[in-house]
Protein backbone atom coordinates (compact mmCIF):
# COMPACT_ATOMS: atom_id res chain seq x y z
CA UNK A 1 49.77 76.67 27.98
CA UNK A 2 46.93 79.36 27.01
CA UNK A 3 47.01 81.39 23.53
CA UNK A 4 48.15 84.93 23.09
CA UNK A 5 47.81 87.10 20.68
CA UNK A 6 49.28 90.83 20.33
CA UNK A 7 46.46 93.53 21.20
CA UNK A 8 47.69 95.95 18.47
CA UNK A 9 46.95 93.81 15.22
CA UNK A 10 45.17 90.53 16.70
CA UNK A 11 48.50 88.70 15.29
CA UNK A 12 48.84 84.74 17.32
CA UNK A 13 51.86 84.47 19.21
CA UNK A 14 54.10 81.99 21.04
CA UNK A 15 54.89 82.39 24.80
CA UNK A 16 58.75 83.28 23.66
CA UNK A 17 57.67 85.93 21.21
CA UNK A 18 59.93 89.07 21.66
CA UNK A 19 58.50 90.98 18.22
CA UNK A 20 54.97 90.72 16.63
CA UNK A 21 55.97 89.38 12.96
CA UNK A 22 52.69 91.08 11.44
CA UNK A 23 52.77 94.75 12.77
CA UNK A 24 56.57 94.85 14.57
CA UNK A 25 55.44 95.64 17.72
CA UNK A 26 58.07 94.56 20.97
CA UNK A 27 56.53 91.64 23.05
CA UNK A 28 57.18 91.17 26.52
CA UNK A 29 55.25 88.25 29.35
CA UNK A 30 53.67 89.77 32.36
CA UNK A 31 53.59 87.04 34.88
CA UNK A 32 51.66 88.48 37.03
CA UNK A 33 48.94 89.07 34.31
CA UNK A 34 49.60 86.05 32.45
CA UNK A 35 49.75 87.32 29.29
CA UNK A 36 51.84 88.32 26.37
CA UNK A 37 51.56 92.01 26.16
CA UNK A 38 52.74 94.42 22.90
CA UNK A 39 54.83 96.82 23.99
CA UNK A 40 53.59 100.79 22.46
CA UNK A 41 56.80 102.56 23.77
CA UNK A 42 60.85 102.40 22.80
CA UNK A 43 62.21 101.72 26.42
CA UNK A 44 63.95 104.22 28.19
CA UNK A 45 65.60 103.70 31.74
CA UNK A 46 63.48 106.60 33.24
CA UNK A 47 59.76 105.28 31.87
CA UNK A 48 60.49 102.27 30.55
CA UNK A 49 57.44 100.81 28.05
CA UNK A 50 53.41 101.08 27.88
CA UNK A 51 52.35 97.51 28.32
CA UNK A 52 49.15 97.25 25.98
CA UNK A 53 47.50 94.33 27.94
CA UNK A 54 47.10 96.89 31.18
CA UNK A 55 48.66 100.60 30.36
CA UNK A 56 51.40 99.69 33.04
CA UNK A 57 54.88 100.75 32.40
CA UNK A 58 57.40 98.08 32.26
CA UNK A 59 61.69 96.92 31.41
CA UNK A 60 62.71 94.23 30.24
CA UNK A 61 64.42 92.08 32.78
CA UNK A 62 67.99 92.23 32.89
CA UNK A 63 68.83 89.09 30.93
CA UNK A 64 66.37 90.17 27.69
CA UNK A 65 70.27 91.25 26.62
CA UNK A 66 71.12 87.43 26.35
CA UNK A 67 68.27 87.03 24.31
CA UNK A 68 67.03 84.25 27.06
CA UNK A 69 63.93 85.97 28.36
CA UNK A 70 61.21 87.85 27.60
CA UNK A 71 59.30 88.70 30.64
CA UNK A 72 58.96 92.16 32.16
CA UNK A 73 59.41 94.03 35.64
CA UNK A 74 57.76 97.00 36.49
CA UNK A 75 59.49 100.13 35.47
CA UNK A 76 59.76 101.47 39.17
CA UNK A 77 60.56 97.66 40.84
CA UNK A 78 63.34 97.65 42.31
CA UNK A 79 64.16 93.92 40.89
CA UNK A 80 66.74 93.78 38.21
CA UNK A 81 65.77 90.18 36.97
CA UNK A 82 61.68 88.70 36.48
CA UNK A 83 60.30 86.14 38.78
CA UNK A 84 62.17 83.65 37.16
CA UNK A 85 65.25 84.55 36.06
CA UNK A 86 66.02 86.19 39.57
CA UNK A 87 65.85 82.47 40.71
CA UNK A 88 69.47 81.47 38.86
CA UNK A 89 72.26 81.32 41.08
CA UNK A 90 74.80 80.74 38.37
CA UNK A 91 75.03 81.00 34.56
CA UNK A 92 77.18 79.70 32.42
CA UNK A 93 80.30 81.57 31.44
CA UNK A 94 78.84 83.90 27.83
CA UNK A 95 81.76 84.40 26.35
CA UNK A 96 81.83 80.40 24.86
CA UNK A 97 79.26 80.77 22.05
CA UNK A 98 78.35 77.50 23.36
CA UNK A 99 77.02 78.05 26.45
CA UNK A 100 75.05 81.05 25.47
CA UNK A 101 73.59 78.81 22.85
CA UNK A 102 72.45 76.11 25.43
CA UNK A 103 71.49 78.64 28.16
CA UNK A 104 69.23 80.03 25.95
CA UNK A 105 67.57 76.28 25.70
CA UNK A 106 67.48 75.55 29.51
CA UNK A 107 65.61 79.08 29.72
CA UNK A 108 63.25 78.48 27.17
CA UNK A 109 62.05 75.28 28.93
CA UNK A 110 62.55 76.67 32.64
CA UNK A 111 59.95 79.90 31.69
CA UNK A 112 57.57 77.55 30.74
CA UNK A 113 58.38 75.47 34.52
CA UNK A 114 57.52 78.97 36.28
CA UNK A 115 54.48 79.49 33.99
CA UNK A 116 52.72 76.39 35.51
CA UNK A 117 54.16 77.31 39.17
CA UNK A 118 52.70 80.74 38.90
CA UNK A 119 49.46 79.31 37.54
CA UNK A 120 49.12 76.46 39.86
CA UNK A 121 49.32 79.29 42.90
CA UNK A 122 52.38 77.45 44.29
CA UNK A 123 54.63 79.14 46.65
CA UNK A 124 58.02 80.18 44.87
CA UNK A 125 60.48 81.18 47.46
CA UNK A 126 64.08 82.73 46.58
CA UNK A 127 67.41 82.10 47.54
CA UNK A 128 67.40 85.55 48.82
CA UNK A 129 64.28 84.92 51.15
CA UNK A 130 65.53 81.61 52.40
CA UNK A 131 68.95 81.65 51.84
CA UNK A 132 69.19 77.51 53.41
CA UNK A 133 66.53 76.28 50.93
CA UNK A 134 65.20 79.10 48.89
CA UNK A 135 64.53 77.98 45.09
CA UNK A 136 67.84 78.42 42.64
CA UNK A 137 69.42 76.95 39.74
CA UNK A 138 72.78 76.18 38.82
CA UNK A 139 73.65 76.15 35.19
CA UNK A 140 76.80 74.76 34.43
CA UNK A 141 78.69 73.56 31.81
CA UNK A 142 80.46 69.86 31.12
CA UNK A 143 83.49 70.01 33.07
CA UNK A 144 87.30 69.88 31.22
CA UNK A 145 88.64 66.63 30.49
CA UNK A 146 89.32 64.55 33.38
CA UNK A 147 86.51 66.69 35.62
CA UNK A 148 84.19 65.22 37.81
CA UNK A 149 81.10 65.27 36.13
CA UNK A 150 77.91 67.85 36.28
CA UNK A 151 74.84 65.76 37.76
CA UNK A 152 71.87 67.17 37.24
CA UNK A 153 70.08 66.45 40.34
CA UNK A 154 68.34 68.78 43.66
CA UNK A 155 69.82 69.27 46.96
CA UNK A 156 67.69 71.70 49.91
CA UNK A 157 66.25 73.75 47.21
CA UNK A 158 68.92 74.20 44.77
CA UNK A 159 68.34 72.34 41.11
CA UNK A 160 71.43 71.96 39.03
CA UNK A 161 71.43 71.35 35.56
CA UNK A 162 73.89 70.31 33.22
CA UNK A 163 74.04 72.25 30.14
CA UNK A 164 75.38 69.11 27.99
CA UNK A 165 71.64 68.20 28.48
CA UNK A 166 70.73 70.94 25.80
CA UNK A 167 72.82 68.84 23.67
CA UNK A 168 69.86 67.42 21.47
CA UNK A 169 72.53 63.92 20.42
CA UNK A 170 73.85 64.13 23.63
CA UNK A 171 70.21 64.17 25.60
CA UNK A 172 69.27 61.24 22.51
CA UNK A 173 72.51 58.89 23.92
CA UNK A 174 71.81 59.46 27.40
CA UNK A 175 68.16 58.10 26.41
CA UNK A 176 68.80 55.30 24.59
CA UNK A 177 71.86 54.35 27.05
CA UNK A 178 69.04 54.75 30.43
CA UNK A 179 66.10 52.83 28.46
CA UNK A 180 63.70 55.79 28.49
CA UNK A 181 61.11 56.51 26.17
CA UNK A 182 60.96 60.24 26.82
CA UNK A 183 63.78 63.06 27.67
CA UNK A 184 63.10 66.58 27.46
CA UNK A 185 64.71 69.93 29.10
CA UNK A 186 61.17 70.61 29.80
CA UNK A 187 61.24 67.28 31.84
CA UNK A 188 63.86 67.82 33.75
CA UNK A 189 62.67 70.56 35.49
CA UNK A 190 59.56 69.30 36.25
CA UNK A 191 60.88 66.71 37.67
CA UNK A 192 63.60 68.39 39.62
CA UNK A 193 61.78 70.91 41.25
CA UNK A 194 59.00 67.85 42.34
CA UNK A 195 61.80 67.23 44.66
CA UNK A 196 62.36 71.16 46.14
CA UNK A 197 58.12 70.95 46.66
CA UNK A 198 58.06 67.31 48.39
CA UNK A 199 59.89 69.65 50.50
CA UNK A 200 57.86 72.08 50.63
CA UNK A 201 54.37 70.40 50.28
CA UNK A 202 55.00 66.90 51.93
CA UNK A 203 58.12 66.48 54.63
CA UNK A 204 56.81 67.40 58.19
CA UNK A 205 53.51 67.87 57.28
CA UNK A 206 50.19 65.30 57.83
CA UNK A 207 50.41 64.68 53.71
CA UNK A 208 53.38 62.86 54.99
CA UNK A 209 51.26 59.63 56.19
CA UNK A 210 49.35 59.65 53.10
CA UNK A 211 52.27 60.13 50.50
CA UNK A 212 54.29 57.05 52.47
CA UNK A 213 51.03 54.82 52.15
CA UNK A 214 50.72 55.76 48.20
CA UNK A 215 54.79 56.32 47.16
CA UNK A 216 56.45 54.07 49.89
CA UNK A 217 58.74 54.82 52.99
CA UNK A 218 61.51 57.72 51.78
CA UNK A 219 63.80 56.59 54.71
CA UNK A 220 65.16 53.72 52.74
CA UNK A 221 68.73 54.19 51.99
CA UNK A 222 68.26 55.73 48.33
CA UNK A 223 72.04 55.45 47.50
CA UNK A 224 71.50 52.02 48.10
CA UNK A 225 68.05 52.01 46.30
CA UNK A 226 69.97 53.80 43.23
CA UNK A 227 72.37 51.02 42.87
CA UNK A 228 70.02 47.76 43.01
CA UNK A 229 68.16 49.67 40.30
CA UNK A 230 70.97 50.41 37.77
CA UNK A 231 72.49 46.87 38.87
CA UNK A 232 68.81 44.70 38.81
CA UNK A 233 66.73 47.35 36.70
CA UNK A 234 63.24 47.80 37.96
CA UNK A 235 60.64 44.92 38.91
CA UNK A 236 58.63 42.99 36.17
CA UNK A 237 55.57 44.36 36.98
CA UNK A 238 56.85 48.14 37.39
CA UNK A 239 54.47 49.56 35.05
CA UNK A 240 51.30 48.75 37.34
CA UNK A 241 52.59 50.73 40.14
CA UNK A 242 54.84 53.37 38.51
CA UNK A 243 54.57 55.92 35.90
CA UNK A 244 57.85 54.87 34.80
CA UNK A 245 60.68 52.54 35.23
CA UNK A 246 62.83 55.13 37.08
CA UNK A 247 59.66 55.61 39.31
CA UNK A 248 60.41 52.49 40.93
CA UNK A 249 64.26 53.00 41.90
CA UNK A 250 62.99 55.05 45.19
CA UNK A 251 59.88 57.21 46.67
CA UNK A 252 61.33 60.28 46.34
CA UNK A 253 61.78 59.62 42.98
CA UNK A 254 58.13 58.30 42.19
CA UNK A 255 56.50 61.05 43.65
CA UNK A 256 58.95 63.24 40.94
CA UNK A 257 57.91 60.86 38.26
CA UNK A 258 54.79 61.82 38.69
CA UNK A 259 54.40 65.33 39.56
CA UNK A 260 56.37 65.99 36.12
CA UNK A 261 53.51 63.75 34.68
CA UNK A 262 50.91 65.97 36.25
CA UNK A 263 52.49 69.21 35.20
CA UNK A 264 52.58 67.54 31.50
CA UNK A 265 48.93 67.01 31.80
CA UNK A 266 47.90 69.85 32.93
CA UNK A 267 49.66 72.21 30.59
CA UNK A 268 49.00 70.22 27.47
CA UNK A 269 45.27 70.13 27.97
CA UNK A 270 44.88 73.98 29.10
CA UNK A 271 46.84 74.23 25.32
CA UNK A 272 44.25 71.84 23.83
CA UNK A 273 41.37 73.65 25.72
CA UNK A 274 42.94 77.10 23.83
CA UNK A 275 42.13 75.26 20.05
CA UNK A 276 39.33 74.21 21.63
CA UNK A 277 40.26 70.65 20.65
CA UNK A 278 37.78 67.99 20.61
CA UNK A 279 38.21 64.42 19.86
CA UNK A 280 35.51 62.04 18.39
CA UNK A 281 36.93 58.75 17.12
CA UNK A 282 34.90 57.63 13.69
CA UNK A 283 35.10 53.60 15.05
CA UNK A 284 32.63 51.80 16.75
CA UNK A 285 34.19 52.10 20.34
CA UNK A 286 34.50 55.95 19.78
CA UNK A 287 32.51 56.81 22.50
CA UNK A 288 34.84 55.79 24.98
CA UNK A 289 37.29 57.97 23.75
CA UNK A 290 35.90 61.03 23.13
CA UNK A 291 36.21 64.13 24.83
CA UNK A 292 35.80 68.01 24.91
CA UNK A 293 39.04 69.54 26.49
CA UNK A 294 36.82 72.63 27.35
CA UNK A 295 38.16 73.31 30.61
CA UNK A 296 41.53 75.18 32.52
CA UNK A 297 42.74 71.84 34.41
CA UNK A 298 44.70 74.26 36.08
CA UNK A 299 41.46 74.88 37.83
CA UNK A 300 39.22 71.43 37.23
CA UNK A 301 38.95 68.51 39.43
CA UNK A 302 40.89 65.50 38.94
CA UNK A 303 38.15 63.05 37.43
CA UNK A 304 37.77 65.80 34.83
CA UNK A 305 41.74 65.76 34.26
CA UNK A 306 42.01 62.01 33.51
CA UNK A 307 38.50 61.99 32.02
CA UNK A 308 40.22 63.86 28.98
CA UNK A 309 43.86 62.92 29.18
CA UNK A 310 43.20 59.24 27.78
CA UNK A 311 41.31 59.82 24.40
CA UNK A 312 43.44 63.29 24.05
CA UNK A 313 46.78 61.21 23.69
CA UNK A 314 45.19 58.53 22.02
CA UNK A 315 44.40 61.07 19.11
CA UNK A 316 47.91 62.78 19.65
CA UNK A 317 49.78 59.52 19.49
CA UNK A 318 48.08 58.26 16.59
CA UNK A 319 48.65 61.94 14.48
CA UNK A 320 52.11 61.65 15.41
CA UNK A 321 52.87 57.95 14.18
CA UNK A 322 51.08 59.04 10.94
CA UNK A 323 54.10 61.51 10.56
CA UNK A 324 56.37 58.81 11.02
CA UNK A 325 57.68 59.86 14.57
CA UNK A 326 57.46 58.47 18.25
CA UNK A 327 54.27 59.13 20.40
CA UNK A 328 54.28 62.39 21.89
CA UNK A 329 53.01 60.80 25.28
CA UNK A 330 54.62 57.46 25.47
CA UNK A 331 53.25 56.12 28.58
CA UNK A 332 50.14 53.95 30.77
CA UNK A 333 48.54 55.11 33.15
CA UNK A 334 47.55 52.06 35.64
CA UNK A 335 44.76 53.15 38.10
CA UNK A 336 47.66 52.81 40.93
CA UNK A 337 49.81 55.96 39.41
CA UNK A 338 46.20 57.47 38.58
CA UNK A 339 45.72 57.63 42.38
CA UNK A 340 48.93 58.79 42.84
CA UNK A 341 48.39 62.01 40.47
CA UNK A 342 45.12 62.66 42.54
CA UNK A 343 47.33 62.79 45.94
CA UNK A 344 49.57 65.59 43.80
CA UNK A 345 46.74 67.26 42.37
CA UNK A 346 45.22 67.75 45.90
CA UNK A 347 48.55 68.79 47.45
CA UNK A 348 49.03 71.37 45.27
CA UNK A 349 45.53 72.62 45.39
CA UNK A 350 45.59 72.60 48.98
CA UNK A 351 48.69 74.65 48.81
CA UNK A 352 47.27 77.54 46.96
CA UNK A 353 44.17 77.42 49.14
CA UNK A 354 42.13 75.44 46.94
CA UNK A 355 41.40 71.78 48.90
CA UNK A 356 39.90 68.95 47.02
CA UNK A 357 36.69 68.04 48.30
CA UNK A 358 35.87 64.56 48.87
CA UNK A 359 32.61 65.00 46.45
CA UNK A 360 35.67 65.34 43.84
CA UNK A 361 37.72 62.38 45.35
CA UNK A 362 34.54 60.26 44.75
CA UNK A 363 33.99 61.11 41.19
CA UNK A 364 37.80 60.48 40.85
CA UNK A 365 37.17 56.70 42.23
CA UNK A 366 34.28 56.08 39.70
CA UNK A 367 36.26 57.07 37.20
CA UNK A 368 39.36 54.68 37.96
CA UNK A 369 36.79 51.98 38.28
CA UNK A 370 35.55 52.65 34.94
CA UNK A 371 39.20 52.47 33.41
CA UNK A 372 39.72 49.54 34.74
CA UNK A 373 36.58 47.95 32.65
CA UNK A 374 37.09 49.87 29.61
CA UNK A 375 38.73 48.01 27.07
CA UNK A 376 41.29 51.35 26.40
CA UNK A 377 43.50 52.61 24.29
CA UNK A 378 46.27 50.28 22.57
CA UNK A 379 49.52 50.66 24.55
CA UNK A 380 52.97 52.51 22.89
CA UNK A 381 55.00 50.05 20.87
């Protein structure tokens, strides 16, 4: 994600700023602008508020009185909700301090999903536009003793997610009990909404031919898939062909694997490219793992992407176990799921009408060949 900073005093500010804590301006995101905007105005329901960034005039969206969101809607829109939170089909009941609590986490982490969908130029359809498979999100709480339980999971466009997941001990034992080395709200949707944009991106269209050749054939039986893989757990080998071990249960599910991967990469080098981070390793091998992240990847070729990805979590991991803590990017890339991420890079490129050329898919190949004869960074322990 990029840096903002409020226009009235210069102040830094996180993407979920509501108030500038140096001159006590109100904050509010303009999607369409990308930007955090001060706000010079009290809000009124005839004129709403200047917006700073653009001398617009802007409200809050409806749900800024939950204290979930922060993103605005013109004053004379019509819309009572932003372009994400008009995506929610249902919220949790409010009146259980509980699930106001962990609503507030599932929206913190799915504004920063539609930040990357809105920068990657995909196409983000509603339930009202396409009321079969529009986009929408069900947010629902664990069910009463003896309930069936809340799965999070995707079906024809609508994502449900349990809100036990904003449970940080509860997310922690589902981790530990599933064998996974990373869990996040933030991963969850990236991974569930993968599934509504293999829709979108991949079924009935000629990327179809190409995903089955990389990912595998999706008309496998994947209940039956699901239960060889919780009954056998995944192949020896899984980690040369899969970004994870959950990768491997099914296609559908390594092509989600990865597009959450993707999104990861992406976002955390655009926030590396806003410190203008640069990594130069003082050993004798540094050279191979040094990088300037002085690029948008929203925007850069996929050799450039992986170019920088490798040293950047080398550094990142090794800061981290200094602190004591676990890697912030546990996983290997093998040059199989590398080629995978370039398939999802150029789908979604290609989507918002920017196609990878093959000059680009060249330089991509070069650089796979020269991970595989790099000696590389140590692997997560």
């Amino acid at each position: 994600m990029k840096l903002f900073e409020c226009q009235n005093c210069g102040q830094p500010l996180y993407f979920e700023n509501t108030r500038c804590e140096s001159c006590g301006l109100r904050l509010g995101y303009l999607p369409d602008r990308k930007a955090v905007t001060a706000l010079e105005d009290g809000e009124d329901e005839a004129n709403g508020m200047r917006a700073m960034d653009d001398r617009g005039r802007y409200r809050y969206c409806a749900n800024a009185q939950h204290e979930v969101c922060n993103w605005l809607v013109g004053a004379d829109s019509p819309e009572q909700f932003c372009a994400a939170c008009r995506h929610n089909r249902t919220i949790p009941d409010l009146s259980v301090a509980e699930n106001l609590f962990n609503w507030r986490k599932l929206e913190v982490a799915k504004h920063r999903l539609f930040y990357t969908l809105l920068k990657l130029g995909l196409p983000v359809i509603t339930r009202t536009a396409d009321p079969e498979s529009g986009l929408a999100f069900d947010f629902l709480p664990p069910p009463p003793p003896g309930g069936a339980a809340v799965m999070t999971g995707h079906e024809r466009g609508l994502i449900t997610i349990s809100l036990a997941e904003a449970d940080d001990s509860e997310r922690e034992r589902q981790r530990r009990e599933m064998g996974e080395p990373y869990r996040t709200l933030l991963g969850h949707f990236r991974h569930e909404v993968a599934h509504y944009y293999w829709d979108r991106l991949i079924r009935d269209t000629p990327s179809l031919e190409e995903f089955r050749r990389l990912f595998g054939d999706e008309r496998q039986d994947y209940g039956e898939a699901l239960k060889r893989h919780y009954a056998e757990g995944p192949p020896a080998n899984w980690s040369e062909q899969f970004v994870t071990a959950y990768a491997s249960v099914h296609p559908w599910e390594d092509f989600a694997e990865t597009w959450a991967h993707y999104f990861h990469m992406v976002d955390t080098l655009e926030t590396a490219n806003a410190f203008g981070m640069r990594v130069r390793p003082k050993v004798s091998k540094g050279a191979d793992l040094s990088t300037a992240v002085d690029f948008d990847p929203h925007n850069a070729n996929m050799d450039r992407i992986i170019d920088s990805w490798l040293p950047l979590t080398f550094a990142v991991n090794s800061i981290n176990r200094s602190m004591g803590i676990a890697d912030l990017y546990p996983f290997v890339l093998a040059p199989a799921v590398i080629i995978k991420l370039s398939f999802i890079h150029d789908c979604i490129h290609a989507a918002a009408g920017h196609p990878t050329t093959d000059q680009a898919r060249g330089a991509l190949r070069a650089v796979i060949a020269g991970l595989k004869r790099a000696v590389g960074a140590p692997e997560p322990n």
